[in-house]
N, C-alpha and C. Protein backbone atom coordinates (compact mmCIF):
# COMPACT_ATOMS: atom_id res chain seq x y z
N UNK A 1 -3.98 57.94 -24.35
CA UNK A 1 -4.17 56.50 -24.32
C UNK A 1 -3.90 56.02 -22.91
N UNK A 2 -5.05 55.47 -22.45
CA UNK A 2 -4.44 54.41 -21.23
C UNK A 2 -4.40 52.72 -21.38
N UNK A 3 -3.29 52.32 -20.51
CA UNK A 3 -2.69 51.25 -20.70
C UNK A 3 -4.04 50.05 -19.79
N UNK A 4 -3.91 49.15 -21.02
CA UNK A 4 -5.49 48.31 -20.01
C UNK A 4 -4.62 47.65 -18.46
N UNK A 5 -5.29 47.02 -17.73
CA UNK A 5 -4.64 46.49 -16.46
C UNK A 5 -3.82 45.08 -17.22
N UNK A 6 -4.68 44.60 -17.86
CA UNK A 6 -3.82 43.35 -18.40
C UNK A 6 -1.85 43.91 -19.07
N UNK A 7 -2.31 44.95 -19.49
CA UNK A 7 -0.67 45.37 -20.44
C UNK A 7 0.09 45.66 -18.69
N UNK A 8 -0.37 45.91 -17.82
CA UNK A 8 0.06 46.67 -16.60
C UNK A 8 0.48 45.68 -15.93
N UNK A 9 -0.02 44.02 -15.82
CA UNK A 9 0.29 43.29 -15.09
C UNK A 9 1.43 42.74 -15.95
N UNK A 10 1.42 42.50 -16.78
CA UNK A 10 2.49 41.51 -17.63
C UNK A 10 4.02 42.89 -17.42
N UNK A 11 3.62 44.61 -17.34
CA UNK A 11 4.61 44.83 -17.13
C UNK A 11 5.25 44.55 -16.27
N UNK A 12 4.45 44.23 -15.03
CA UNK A 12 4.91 44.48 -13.49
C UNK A 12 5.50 42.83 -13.45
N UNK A 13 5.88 41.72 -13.95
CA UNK A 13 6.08 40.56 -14.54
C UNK A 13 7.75 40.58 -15.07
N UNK A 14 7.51 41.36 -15.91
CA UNK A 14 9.13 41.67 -16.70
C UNK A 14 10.68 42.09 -15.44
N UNK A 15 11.63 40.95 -15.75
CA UNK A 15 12.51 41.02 -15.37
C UNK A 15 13.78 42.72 -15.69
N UNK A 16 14.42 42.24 -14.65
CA UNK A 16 15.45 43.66 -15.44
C UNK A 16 15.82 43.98 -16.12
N UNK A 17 16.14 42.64 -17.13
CA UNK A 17 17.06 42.61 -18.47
C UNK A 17 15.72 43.04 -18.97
N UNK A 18 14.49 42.44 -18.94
CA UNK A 18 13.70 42.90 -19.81
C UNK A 18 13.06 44.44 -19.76
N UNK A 19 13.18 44.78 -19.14
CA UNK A 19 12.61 46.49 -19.02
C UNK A 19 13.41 46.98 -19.41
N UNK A 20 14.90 46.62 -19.30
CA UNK A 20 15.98 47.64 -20.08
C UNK A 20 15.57 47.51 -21.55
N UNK A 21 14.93 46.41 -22.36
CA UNK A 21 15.30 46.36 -23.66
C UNK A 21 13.72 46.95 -23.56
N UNK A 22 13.00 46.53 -23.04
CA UNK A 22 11.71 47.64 -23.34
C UNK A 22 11.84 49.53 -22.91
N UNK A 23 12.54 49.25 -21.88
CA UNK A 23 13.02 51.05 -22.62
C UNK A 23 13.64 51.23 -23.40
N UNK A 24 14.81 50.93 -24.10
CA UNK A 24 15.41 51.15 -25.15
C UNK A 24 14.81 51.01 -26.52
N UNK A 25 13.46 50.21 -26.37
CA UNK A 25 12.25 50.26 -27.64
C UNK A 25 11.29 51.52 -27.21
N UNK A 26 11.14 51.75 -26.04
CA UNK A 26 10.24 53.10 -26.02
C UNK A 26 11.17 54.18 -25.82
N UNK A 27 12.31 54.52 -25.58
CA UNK A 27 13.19 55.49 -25.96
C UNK A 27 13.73 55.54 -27.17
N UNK A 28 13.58 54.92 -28.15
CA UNK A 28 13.50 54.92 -30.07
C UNK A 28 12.59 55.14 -30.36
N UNK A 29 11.47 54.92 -29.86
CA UNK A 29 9.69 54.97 -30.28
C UNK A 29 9.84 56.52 -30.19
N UNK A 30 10.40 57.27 -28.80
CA UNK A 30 9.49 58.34 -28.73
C UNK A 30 10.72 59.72 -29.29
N UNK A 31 12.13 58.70 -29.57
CA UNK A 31 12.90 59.87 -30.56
C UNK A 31 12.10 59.94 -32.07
N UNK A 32 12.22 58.88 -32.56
CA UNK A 32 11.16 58.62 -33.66
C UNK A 32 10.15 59.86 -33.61
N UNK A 33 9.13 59.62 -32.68
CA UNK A 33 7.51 60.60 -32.74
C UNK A 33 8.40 62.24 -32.77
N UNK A 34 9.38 62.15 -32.01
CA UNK A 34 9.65 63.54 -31.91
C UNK A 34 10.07 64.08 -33.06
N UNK A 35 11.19 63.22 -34.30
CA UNK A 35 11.70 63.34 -34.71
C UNK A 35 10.66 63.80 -35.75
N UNK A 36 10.03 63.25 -36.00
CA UNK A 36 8.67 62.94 -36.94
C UNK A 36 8.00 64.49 -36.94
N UNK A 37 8.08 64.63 -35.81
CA UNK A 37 7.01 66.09 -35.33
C UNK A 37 7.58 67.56 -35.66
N UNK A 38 8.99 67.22 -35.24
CA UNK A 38 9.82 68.37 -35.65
C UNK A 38 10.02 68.78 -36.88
N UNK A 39 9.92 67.47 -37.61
CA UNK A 39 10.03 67.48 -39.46
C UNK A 39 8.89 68.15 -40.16
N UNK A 40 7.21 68.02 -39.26
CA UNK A 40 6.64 68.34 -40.14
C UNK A 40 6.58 70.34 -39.69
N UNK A 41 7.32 70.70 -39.26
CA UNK A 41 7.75 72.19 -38.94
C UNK A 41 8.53 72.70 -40.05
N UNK A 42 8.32 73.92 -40.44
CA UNK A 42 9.47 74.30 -41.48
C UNK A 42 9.76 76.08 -40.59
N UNK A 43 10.75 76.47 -41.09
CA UNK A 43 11.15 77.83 -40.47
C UNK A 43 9.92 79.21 -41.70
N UNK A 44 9.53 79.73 -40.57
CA UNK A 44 8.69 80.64 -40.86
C UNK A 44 7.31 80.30 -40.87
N UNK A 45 6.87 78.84 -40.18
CA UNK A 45 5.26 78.58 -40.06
C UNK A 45 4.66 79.09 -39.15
N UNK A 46 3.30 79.51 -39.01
CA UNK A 46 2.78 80.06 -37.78
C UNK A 46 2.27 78.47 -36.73
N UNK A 47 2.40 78.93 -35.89
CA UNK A 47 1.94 77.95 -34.86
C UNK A 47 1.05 78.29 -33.74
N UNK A 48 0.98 77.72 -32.55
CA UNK A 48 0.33 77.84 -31.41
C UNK A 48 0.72 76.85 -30.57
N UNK A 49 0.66 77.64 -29.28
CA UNK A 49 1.27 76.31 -28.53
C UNK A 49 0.30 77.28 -27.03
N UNK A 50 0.19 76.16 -25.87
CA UNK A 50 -0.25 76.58 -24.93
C UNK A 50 0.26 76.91 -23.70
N UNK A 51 0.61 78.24 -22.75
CA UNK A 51 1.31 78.19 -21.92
C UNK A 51 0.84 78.92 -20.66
N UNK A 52 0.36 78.00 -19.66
CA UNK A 52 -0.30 78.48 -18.24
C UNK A 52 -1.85 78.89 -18.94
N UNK A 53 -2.39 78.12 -19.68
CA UNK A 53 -4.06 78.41 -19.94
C UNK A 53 -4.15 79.08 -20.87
N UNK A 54 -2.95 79.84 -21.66
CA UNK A 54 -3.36 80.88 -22.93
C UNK A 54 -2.40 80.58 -23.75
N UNK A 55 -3.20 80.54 -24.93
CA UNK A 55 -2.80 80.37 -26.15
C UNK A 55 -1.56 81.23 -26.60
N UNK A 56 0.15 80.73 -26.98
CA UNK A 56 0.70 81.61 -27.46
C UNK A 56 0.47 81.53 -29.08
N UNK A 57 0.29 82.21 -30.18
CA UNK A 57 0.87 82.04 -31.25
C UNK A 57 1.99 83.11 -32.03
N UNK A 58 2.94 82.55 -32.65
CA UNK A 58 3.80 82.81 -33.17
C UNK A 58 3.96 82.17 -34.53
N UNK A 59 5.68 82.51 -34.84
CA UNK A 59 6.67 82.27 -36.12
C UNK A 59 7.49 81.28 -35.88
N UNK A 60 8.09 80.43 -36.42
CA UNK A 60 9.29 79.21 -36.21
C UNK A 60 10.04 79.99 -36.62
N UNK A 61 11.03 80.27 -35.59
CA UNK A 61 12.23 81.40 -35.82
C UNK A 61 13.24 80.21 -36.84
N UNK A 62 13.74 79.18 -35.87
CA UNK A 62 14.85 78.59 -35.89
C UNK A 62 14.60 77.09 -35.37
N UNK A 63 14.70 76.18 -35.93
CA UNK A 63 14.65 74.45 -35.80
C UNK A 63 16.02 73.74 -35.55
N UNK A 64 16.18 73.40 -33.67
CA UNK A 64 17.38 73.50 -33.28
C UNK A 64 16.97 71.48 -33.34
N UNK A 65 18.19 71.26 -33.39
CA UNK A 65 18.01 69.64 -32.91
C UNK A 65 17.17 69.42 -32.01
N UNK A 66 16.97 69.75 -30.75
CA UNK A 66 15.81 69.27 -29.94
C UNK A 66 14.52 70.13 -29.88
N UNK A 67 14.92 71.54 -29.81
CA UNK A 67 13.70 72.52 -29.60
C UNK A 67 13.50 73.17 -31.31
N UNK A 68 12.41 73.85 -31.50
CA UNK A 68 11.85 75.16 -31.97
C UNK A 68 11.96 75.92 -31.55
N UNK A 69 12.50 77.47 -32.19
CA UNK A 69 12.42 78.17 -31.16
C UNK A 69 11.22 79.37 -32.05
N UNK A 70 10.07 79.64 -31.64
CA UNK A 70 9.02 80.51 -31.52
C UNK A 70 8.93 81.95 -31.30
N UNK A 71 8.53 82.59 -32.28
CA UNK A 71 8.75 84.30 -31.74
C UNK A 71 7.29 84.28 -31.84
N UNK A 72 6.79 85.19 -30.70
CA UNK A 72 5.68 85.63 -30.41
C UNK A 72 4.84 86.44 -31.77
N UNK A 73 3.82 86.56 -32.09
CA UNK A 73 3.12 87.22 -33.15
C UNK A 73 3.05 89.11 -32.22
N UNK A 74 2.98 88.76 -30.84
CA UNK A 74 2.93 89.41 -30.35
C UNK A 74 4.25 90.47 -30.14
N UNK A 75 4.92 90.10 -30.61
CA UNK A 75 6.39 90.54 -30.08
C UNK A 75 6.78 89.91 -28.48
N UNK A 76 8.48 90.02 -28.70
CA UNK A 76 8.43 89.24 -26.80
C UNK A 76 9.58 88.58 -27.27
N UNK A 77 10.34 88.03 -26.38
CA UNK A 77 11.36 86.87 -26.64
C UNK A 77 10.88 85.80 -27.22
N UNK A 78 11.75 84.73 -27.98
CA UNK A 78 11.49 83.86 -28.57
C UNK A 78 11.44 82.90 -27.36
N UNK A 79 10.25 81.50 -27.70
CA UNK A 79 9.63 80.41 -26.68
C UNK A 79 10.63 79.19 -27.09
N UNK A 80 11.09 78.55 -26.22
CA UNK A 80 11.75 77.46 -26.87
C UNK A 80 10.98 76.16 -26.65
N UNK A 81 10.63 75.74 -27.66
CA UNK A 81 9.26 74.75 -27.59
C UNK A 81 9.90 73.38 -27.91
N UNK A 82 9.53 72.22 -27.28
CA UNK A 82 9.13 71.05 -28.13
C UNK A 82 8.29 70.94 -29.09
N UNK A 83 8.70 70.04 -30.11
CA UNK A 83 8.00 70.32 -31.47
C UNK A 83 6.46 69.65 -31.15
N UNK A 84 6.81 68.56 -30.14
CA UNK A 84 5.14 68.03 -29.84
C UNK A 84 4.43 68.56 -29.61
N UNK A 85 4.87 70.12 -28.57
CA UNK A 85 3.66 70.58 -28.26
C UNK A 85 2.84 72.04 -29.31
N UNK A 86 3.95 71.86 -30.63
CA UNK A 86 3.57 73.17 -31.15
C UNK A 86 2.31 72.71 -32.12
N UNK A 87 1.05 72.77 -32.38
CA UNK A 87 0.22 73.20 -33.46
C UNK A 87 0.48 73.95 -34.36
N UNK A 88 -0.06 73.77 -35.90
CA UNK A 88 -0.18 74.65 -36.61
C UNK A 88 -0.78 75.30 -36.90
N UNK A 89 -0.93 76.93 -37.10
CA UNK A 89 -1.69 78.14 -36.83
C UNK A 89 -2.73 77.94 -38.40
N UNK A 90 -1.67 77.70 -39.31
CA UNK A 90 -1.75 77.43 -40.79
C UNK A 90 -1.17 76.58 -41.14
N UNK A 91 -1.53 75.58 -42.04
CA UNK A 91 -0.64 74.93 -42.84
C UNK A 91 0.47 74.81 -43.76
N UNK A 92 1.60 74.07 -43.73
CA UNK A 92 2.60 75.04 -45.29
C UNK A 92 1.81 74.86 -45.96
N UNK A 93 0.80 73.55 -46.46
CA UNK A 93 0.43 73.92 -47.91
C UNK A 93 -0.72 74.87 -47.93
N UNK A 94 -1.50 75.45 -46.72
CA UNK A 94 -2.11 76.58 -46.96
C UNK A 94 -1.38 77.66 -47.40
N UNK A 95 -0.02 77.97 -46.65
CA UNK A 95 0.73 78.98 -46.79
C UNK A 95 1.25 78.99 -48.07
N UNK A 96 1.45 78.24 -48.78
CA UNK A 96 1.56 78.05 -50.29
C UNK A 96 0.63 78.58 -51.13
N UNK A 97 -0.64 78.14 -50.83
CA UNK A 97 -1.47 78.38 -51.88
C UNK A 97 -1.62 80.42 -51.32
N UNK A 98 -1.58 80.44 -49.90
CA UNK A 98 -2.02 81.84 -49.72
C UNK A 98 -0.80 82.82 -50.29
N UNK A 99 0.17 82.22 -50.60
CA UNK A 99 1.15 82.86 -50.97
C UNK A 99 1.10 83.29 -52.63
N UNK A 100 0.72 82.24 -53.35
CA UNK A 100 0.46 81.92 -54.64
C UNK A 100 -0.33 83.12 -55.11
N UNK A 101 -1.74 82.93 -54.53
CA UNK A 101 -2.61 83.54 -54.40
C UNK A 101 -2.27 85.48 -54.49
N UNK A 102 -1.48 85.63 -53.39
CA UNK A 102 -0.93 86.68 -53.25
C UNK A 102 -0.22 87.18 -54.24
N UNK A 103 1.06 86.65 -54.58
CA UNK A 103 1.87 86.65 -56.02
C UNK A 103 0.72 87.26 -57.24
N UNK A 104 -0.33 86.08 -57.29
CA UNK A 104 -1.40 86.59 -58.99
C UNK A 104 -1.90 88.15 -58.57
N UNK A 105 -2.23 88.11 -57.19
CA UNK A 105 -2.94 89.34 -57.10
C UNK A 105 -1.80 90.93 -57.64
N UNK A 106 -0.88 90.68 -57.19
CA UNK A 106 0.35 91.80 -57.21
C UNK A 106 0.70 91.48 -58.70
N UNK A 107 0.55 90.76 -59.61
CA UNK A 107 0.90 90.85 -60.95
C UNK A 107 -0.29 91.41 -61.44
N UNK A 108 -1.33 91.36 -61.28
CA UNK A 108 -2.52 91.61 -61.74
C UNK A 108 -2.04 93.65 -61.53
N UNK A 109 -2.29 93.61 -60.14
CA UNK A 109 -2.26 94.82 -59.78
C UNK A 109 -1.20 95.95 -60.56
N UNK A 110 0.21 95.14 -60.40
CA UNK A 110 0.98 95.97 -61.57
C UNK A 110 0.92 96.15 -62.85
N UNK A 111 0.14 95.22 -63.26
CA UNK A 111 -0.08 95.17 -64.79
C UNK A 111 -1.19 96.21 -65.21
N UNK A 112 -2.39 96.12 -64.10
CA UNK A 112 -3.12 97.54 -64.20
C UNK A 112 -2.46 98.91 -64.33
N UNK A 113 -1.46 99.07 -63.43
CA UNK A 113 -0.73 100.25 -62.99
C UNK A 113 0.19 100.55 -64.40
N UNK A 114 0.65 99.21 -64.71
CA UNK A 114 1.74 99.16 -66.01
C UNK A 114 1.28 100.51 -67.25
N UNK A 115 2.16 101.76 -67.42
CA UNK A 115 1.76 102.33 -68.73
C UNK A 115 2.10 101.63 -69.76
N UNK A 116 1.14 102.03 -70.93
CA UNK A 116 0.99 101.43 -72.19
C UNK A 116 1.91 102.20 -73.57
N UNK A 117 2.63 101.68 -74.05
CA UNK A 117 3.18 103.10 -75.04
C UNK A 117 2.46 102.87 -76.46
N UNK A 118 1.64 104.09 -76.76
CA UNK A 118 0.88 103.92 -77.62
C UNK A 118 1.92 104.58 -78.69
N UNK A 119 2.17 103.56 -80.18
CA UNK A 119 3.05 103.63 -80.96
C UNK A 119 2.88 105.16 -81.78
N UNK A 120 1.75 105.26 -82.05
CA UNK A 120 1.38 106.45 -82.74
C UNK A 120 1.68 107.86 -82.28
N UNK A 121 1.41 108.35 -81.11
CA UNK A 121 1.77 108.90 -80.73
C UNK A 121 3.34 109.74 -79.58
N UNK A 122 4.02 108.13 -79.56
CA UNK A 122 5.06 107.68 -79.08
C UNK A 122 5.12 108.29 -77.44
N UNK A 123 4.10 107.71 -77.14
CA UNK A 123 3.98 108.21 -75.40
C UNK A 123 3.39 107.29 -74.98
N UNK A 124 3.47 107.48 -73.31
CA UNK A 124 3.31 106.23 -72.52
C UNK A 124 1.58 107.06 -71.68
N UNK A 125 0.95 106.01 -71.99
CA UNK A 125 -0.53 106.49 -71.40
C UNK A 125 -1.09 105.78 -70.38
């Protein structure tokens, strides 16, 4: 977003007292966004974040009060990120359903595998 010239002149206008209370509304504004951003992170989401032109993606190791901290998919030390700048690789609620998903398949699968004990003969087939 850029600021039009009109918002630019009325800043350049504002007294001292008043810029202090207008930073102290844009230093709540932007704990707020952060705060906001960090929340929608949970530990163990994949992400992406960008560093010197290439894409890192990783795991949310650990959700510290200010940072994320990021382990490489790649292996490597963990990235200590702002939550603004991390993307999500996947979604939780993708990761939900892909999880779900996963779960039916492995019941399915054992239940194939599962022997049957046929009463008559009192053995498992």
């Amino acid at each position: 977003m850029t600021l039009s010239n009109e918002l630019i002149a009325q800043l350049l206008q504002l007294d001292r007292e008043d810029i202090g209370e207008c930073y102290d509304v844009l230093k709540h504004h932007r704990a707020s966004l952060d705060r906001k951003a960090k929340n929608a992170f949970s530990v163990g989401d994949l992400v992406t974040f960008d560093y010197k032109g290439k894409t890192i993606e990783g795991v949310i190791d650990k959700i510290n009060r200010r940072f994320i901290i990021v382990k490489p998919l790649e292996g490597g030390r963990g990235w200590k990120c702002y939550p603004s700048t991390l993307k999500p690789l996947i979604t939780t609620e993708d990761m939900k359903k892909l999880n779900s998903a996963l779960d039916e398949a492995a019941k399915k699968i054992v239940a194939q595998n599962q022997p049957t004990y046929n009463p008559l003969t009192g053995d498992f087939e």
